[in-house]
C-alpha atoms as a PDB file:
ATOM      1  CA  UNK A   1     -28.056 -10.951  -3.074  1.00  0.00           C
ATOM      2  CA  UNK A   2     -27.520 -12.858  -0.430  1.00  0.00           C
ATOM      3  CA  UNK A   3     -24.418 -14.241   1.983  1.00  0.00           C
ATOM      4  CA  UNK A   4     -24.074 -16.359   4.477  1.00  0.00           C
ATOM      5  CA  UNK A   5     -22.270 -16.877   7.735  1.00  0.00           C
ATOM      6  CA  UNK A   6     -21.333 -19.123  10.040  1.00  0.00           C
ATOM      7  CA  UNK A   7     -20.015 -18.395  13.616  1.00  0.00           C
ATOM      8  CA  UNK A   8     -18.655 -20.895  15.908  1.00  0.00           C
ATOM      9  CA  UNK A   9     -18.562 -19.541  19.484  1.00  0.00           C
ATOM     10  CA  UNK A  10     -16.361 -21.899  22.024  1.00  0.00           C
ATOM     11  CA  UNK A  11     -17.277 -21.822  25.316  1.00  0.00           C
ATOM     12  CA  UNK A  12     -14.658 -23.030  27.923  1.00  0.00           C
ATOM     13  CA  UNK A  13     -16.148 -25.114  31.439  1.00  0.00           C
ATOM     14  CA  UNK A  14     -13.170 -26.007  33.635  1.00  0.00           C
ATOM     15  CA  UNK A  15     -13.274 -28.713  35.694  1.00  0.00           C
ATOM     16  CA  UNK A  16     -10.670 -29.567  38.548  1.00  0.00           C
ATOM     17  CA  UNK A  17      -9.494 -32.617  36.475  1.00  0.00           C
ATOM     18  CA  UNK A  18      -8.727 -30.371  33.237  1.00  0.00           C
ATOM     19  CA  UNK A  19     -10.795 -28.304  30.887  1.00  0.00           C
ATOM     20  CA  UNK A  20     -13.583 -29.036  28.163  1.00  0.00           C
ATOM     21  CA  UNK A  21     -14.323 -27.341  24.923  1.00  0.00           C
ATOM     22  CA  UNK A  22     -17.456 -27.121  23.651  1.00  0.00           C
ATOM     23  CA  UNK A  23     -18.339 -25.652  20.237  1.00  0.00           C
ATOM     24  CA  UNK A  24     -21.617 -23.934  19.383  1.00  0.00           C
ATOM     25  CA  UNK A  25     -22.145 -23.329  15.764  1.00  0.00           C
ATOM     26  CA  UNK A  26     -24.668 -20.803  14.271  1.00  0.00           C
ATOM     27  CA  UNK A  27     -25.700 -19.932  11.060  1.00  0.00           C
ATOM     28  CA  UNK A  28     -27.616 -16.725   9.309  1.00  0.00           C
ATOM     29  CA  UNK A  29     -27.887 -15.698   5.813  1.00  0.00           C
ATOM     30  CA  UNK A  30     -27.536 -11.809   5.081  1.00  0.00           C
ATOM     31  CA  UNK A  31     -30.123 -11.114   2.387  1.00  0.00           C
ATOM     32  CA  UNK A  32     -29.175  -7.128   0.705  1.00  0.00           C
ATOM     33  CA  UNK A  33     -32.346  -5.863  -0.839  1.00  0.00           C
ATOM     34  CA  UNK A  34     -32.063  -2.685  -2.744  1.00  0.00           C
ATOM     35  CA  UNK A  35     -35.671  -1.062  -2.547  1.00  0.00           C
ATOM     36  CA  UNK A  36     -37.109   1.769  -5.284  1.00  0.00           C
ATOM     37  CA  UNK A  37     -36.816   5.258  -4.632  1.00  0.00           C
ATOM     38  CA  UNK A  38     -34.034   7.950  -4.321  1.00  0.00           C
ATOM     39  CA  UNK A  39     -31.074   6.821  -1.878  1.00  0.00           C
ATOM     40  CA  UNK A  40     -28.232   8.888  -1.563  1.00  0.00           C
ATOM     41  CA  UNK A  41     -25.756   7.005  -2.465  1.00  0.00           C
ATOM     42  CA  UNK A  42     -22.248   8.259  -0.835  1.00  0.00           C
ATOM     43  CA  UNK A  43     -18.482   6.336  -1.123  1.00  0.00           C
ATOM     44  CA  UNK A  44     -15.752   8.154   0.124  1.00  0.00           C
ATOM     45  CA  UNK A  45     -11.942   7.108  -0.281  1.00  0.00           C
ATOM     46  CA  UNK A  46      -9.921   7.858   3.344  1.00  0.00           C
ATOM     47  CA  UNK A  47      -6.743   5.686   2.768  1.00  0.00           C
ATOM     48  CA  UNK A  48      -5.066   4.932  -0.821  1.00  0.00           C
ATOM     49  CA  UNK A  49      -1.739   4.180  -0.149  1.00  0.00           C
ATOM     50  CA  UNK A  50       1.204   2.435  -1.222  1.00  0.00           C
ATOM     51  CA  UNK A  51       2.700  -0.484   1.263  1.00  0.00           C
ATOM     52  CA  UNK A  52       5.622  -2.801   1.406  1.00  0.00           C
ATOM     53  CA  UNK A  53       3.817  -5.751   3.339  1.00  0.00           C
ATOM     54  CA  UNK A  54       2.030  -3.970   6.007  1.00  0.00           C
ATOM     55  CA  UNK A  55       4.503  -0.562   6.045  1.00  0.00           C
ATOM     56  CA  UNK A  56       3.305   2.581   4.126  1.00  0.00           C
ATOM     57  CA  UNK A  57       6.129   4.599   2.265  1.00  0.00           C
ATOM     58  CA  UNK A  58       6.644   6.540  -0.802  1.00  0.00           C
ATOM     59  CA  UNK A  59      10.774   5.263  -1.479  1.00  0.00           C
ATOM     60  CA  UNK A  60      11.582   1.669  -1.188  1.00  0.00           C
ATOM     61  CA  UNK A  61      14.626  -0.221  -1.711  1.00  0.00           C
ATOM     62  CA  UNK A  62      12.810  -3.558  -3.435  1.00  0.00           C
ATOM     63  CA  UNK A  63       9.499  -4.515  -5.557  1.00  0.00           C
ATOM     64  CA  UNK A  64       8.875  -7.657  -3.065  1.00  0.00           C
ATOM     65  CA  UNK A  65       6.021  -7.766  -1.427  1.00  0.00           C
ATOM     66  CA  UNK A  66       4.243  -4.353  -2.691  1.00  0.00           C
ATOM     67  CA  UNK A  67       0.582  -3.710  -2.654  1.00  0.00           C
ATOM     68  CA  UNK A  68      -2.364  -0.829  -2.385  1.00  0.00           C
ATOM     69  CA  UNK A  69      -3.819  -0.562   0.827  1.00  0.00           C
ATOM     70  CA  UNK A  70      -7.145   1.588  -0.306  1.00  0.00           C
ATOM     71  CA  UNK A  71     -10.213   1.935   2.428  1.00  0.00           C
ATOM     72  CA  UNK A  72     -13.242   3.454   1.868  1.00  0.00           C
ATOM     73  CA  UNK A  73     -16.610   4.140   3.947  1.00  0.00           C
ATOM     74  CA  UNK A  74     -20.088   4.041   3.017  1.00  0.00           C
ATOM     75  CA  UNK A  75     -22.079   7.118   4.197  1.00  0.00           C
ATOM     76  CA  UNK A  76     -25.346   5.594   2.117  1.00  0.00           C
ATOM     77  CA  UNK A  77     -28.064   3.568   3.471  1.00  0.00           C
ATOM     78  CA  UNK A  78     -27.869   1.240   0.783  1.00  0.00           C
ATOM     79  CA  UNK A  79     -24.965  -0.963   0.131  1.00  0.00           C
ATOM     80  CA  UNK A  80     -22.452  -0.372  -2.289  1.00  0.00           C
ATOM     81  CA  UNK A  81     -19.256  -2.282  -4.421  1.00  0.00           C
ATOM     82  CA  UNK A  82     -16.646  -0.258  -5.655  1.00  0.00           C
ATOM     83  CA  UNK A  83     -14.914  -1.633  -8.418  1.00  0.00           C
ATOM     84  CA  UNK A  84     -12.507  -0.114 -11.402  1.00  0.00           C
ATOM     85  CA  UNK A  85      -9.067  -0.419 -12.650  1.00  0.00           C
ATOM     86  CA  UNK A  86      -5.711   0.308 -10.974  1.00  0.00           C
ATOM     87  CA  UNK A  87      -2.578   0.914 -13.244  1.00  0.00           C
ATOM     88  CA  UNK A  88       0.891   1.156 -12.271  1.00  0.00           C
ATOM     89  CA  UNK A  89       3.090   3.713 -15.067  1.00  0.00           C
ATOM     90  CA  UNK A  90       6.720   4.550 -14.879  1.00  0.00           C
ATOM     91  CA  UNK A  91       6.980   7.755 -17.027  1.00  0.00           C
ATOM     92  CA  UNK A  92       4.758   7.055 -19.945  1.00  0.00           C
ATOM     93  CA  UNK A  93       5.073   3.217 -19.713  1.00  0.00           C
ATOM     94  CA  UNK A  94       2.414   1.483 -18.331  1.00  0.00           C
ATOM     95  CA  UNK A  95       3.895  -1.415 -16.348  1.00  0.00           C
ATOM     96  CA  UNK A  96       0.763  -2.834 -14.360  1.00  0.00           C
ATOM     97  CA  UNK A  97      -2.845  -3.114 -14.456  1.00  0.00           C
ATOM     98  CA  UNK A  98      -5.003  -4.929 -12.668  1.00  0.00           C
ATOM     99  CA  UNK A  99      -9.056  -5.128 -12.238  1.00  0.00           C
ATOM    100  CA  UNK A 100     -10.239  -4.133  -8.923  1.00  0.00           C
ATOM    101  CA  UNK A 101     -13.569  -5.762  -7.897  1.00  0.00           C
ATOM    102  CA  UNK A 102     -15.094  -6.843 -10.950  1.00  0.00           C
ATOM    103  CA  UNK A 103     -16.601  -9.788 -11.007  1.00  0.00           C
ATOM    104  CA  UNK A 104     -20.226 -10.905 -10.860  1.00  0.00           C
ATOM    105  CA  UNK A 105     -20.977 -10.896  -7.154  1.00  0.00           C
ATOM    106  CA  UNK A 106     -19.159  -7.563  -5.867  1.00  0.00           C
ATOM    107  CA  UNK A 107     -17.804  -7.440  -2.585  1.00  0.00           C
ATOM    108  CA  UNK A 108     -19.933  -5.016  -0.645  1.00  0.00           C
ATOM    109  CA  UNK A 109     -19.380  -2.100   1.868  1.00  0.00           C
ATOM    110  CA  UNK A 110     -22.279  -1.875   4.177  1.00  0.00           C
ATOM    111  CA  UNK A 111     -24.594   1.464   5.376  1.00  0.00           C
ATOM    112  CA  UNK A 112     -22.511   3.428   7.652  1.00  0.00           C
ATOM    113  CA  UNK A 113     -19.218   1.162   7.585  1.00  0.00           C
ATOM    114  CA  UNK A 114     -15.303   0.777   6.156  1.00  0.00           C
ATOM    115  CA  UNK A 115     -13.820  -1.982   4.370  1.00  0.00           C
ATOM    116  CA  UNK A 116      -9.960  -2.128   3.278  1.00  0.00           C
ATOM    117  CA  UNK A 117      -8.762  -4.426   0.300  1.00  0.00           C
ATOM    118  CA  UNK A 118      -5.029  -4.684  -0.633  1.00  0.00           C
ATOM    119  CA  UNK A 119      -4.430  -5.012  -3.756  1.00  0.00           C
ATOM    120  CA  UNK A 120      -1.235  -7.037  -5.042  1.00  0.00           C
ATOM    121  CA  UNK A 121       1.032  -4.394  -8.011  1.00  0.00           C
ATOM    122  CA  UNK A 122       3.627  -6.479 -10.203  1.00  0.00           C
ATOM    123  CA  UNK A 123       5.981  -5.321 -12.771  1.00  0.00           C
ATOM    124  CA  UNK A 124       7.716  -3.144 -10.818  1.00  0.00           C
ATOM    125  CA  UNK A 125      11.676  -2.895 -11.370  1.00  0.00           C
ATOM    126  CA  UNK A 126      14.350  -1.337 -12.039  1.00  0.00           C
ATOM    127  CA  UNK A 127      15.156   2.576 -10.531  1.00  0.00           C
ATOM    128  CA  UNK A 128      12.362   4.947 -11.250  1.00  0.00           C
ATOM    129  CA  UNK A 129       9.171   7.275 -10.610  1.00  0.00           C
ATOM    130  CA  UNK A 130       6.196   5.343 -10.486  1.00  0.00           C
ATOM    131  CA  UNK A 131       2.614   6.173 -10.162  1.00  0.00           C
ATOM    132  CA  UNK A 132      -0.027   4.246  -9.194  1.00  0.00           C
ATOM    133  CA  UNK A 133      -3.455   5.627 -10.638  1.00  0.00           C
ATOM    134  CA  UNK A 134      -7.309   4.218  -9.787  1.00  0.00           C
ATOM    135  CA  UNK A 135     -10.342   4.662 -11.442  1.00  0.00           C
ATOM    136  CA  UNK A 136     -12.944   3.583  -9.591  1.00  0.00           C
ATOM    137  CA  UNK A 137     -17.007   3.669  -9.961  1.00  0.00           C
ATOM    138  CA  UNK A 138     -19.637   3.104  -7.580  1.00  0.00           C
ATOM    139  CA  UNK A 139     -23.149   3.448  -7.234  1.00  0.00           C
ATOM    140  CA  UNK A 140     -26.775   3.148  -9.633  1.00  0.00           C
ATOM    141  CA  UNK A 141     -25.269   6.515 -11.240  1.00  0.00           C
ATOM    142  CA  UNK A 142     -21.720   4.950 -11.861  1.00  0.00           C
ATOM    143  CA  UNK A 143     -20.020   7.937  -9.959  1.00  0.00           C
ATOM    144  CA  UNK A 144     -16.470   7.912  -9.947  1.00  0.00           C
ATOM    145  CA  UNK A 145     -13.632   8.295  -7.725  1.00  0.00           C
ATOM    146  CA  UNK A 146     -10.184   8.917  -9.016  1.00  0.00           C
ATOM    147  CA  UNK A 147      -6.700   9.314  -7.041  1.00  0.00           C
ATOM    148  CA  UNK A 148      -3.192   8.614  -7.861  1.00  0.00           C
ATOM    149  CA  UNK A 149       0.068   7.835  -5.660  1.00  0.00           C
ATOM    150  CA  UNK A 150       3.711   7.691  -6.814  1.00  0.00           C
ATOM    151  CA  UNK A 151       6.607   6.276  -5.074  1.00  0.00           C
ATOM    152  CA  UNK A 152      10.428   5.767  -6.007  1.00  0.00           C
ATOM    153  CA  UNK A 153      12.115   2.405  -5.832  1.00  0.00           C
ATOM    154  CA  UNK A 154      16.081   2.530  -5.334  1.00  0.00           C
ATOM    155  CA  UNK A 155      17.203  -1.042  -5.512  1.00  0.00           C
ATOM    156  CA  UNK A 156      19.776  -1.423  -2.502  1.00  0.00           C
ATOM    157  CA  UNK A 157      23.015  -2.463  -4.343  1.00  0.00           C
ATOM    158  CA  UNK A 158      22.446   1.070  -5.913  1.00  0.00           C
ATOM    159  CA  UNK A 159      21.677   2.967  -3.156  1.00  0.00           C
ATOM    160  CA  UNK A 160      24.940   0.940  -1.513  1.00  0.00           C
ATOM    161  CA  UNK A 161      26.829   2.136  -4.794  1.00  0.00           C
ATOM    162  CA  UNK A 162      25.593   5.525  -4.312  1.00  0.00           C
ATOM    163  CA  UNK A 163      26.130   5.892  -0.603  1.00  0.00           C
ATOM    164  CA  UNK A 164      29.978   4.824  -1.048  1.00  0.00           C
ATOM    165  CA  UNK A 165      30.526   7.085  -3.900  1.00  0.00           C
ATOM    166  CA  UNK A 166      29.706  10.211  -2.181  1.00  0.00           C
ATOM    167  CA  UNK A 167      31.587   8.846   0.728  1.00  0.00           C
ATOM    168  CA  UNK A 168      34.652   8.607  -1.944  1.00  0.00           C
ATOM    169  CA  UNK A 169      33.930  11.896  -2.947  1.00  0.00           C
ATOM    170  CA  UNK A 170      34.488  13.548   0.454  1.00  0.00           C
ATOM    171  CA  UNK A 171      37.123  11.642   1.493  1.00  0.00           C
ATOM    172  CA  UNK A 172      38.914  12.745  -1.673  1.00  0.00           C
ATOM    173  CA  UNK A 173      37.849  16.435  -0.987  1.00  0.00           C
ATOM    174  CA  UNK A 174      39.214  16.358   2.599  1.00  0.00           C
ATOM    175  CA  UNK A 175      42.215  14.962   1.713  1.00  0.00           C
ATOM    176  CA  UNK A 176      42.904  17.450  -1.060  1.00  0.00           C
ATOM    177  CA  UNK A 177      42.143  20.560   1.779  1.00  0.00           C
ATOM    178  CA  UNK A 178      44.303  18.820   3.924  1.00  0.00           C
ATOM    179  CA  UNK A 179      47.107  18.262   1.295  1.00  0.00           C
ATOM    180  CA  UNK A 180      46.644  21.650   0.117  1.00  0.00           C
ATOM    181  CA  UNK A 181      46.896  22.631   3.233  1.00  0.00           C
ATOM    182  CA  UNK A 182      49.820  21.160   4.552  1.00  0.00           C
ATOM    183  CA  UNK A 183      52.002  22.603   0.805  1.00  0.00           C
ATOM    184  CA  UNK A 184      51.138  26.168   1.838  1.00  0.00           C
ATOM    185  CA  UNK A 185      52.322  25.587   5.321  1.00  0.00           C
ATOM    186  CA  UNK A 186      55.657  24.252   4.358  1.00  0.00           C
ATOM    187  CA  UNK A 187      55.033  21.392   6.190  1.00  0.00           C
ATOM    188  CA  UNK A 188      56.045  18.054   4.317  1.00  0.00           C
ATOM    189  CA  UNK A 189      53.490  14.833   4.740  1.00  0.00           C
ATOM    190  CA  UNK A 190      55.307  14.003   7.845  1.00  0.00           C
ATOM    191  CA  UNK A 191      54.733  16.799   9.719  1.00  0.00           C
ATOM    192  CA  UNK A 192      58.476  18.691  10.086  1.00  0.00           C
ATOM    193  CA  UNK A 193      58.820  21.877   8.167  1.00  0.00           C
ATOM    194  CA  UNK A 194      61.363  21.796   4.985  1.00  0.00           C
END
């Protein structure tokens, strides 16, 4: 397998008239080989987490913009791609699934280094529980790594609903101390005694 890369490297001369740009491209190709014999092969999972753009929670207010932030690190000396299936549930429903990595040519993590995907979740709504679960194999051996998140969404009208409702409710509970109050002091609503 083999990739290639191109780097463009600009290189800034300034002269006392103004400045000049010049580009110099390069190109390599990065060949993986795979050799015979027994390689440890070891893929370890540090981050699997649930984001709203770029901000980690587990409670969020909307379904916009949420994703899987999962990172892993090669420990090997041989390169390896990950690749499984993620599924979103609510209860017992399953309300998302999605392939992760599986197509023909892998994306690879390197010997000895991390790489972080983020992987887009959908069909997320309404208030509820949800959990998202990955299965994930890697390796000549097909090992497996599997981990599992959940998270609450709250839409924000009712969370707004909510908020003002128990807001209700105290106001109505201070007002009947303060009523019942006032009737055991003889005091009318206006403040002279009867």
């Amino acid at each position: 397998m083999a990739r290639e890369i191109l780097r463009l490297k600009g290189v800034t001369r300034d002269f006392k008239e103004g400045g000049q740009v010049n580009l110099s491209a390069s190109a390599a190709s990065l060949v993986l080989l795979k050799v015979r014999g027994e390689l440890p092969e070891k893929l370890n999972l540090t981050e699997f987490l649930v984001r709203q753009g770029s901000q980690p929670g587990s409670f969020f207010t909307s379904a916009n913009d949420l994703n899987v932030s999962a990172r892993f690190h090669n420990e090997s000396n041989v390169h390896l791609g990950p690749f499984g299936k993620i599924s979103v549930t609510k209860g017992d429903q399953l309300v998302h699934e999605v392939d992760f990595n599986n197509k023909t040519q892998r994306d690879m993590i390197l010997p000895d280094s991390a790489r972080r995907w983020s992987i887009p979740l959908s069909g997320i709504e309404g208030l509820g529980r949800y959990t998202v679960t990955a299965t994930l194999t890697y390796g000549s051996t097909n090992q497996t790594i599997e981990v599992a998140q959940s998270f609450w969404l709250i839409p924000m009208p009712l969370l707004i609903a909510l908020v003002a409702g128990i807001l209700l409710l105290i106001g109505l509970i201070v007002g009947a101390i303060l009523y019942r109050r006032n009737q055991s002091s003889g005091m009318s609503l206006g403040g002279r005694r009867r």
